[in-house]
Protein backbone atom coordinates (compact mmCIF):
# COMPACT_ATOMS: atom_id res chain seq x y z
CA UNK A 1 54.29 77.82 90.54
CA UNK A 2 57.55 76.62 91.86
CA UNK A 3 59.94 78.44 88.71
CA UNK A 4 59.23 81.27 86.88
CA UNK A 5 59.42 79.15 83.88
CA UNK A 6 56.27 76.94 85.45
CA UNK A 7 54.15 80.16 85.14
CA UNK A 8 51.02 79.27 82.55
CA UNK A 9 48.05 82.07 81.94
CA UNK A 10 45.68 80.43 84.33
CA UNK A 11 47.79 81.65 87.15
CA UNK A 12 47.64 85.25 86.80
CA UNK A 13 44.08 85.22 87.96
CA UNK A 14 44.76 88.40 90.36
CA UNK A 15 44.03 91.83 89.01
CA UNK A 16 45.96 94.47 90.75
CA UNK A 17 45.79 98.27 90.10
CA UNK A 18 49.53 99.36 89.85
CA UNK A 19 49.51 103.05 90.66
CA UNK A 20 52.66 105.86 89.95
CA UNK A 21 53.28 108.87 91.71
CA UNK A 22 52.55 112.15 89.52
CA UNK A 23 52.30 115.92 90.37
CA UNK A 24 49.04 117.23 89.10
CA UNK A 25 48.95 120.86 88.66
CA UNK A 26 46.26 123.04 91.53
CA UNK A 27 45.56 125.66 89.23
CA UNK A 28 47.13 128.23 92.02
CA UNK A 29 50.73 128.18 90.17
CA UNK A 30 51.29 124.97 92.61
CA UNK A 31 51.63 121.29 92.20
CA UNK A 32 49.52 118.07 94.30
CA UNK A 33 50.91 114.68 94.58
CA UNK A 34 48.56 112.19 93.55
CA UNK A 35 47.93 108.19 92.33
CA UNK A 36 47.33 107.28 88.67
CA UNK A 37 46.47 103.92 87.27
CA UNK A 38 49.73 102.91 85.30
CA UNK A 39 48.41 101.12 83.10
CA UNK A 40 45.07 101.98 82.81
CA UNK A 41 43.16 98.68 82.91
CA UNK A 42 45.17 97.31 85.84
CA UNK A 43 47.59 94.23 85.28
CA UNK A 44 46.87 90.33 86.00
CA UNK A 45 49.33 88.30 88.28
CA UNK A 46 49.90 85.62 90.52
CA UNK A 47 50.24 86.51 93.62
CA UNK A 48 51.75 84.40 96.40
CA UNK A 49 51.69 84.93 100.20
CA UNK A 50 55.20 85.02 102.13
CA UNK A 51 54.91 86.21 105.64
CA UNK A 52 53.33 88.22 107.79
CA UNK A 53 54.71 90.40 110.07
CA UNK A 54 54.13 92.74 112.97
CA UNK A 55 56.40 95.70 114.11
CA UNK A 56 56.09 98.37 117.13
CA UNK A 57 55.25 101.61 115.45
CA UNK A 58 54.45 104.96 116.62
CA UNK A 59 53.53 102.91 120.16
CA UNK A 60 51.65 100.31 119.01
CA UNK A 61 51.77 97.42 117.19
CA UNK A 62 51.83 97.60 113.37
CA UNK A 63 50.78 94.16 110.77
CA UNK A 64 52.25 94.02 107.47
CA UNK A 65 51.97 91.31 104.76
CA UNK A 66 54.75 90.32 101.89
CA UNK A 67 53.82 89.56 98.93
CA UNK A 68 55.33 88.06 95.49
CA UNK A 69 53.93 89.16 92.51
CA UNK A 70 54.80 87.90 89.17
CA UNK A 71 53.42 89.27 85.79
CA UNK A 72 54.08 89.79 82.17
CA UNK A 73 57.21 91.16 81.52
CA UNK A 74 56.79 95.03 80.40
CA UNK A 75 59.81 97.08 79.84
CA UNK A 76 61.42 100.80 79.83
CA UNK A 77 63.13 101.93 76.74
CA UNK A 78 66.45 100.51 77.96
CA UNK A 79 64.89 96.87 78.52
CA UNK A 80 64.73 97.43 81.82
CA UNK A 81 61.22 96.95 84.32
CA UNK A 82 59.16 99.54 83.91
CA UNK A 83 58.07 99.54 87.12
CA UNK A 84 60.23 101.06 90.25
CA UNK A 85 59.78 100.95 93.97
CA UNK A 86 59.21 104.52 94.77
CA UNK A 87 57.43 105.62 92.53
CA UNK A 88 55.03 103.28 91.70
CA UNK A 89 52.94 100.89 94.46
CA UNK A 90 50.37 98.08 94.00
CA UNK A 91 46.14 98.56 94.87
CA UNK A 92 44.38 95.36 95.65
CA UNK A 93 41.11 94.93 96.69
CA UNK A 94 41.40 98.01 98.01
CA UNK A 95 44.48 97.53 100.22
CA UNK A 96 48.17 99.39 99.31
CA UNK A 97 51.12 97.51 99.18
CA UNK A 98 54.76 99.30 98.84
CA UNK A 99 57.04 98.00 96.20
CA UNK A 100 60.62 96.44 97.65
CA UNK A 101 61.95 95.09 94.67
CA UNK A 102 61.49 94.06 90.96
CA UNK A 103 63.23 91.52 89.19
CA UNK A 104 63.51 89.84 85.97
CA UNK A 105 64.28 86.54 87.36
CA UNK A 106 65.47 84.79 84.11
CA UNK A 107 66.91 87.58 81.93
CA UNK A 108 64.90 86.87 79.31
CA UNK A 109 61.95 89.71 79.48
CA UNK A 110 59.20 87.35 79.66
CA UNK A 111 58.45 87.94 83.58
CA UNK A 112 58.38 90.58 86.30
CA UNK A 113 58.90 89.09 90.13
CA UNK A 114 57.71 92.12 92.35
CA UNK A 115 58.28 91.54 96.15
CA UNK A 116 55.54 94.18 97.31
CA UNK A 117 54.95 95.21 101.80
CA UNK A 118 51.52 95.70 102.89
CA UNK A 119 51.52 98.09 105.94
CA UNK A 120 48.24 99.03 106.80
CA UNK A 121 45.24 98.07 108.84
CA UNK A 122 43.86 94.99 108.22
């Protein structure tokens, strides 16, 4: 998987849960903050391992992983990814990664790169 282009179906053999941020009403006149499945069924990619890291945090020392992600293209109304950092983040095998970026690497809507942080216990 050296090109975008060079992606085939056999490679996204990964399914991921991508989650988005929504407020969920507490039936007290309030709202809650909470993770929904976006879409549903979870998405297949190929994932590819970049680097891991480790940063001093809160006195002690933190591990993170970076990860690329690429997947079928799926866009917003303007053609844009439908996807942001933010409000969305990425479940896998039970471990949460943080979105940095999303790209569509050849401007042609047929893939999403997503550059996603893992910062949590391993």
């Amino acid at each position: 998987m050296n090109a975008c282009c060079d992606v085939t179906a056999g490679d996204l053999r990964h399914l991921v849960t991508i989650e988005k941020r929504t407020r969920v009403a507490d039936g007290q006149g309030g709202f809650t903050e909470t993770w929904a499945a976006d879409p549903a069924g979870g998405v297949y990619c190929a994932m590819q391992f970049l680097t891991g890291t480790e940063r001093w945090e809160h006195m002690r020392n933190k591990p993170g992983n970076l990860m690329r992600l690429t997947m079928r293209f799926k866009g917003d109304a303007n053609g844009a990814p439908y996807w942001q950092p933010g409000t969305h983040r990425v479940k896998f095998r039970e471990r949460l990664y943080d979105i940095l970026a999303i790209s569509d690497p050849d401007w042609d809507s047929r893939w999403v790169k997503m550059d996603v942080f893992e910062s949590g216990p391993s």
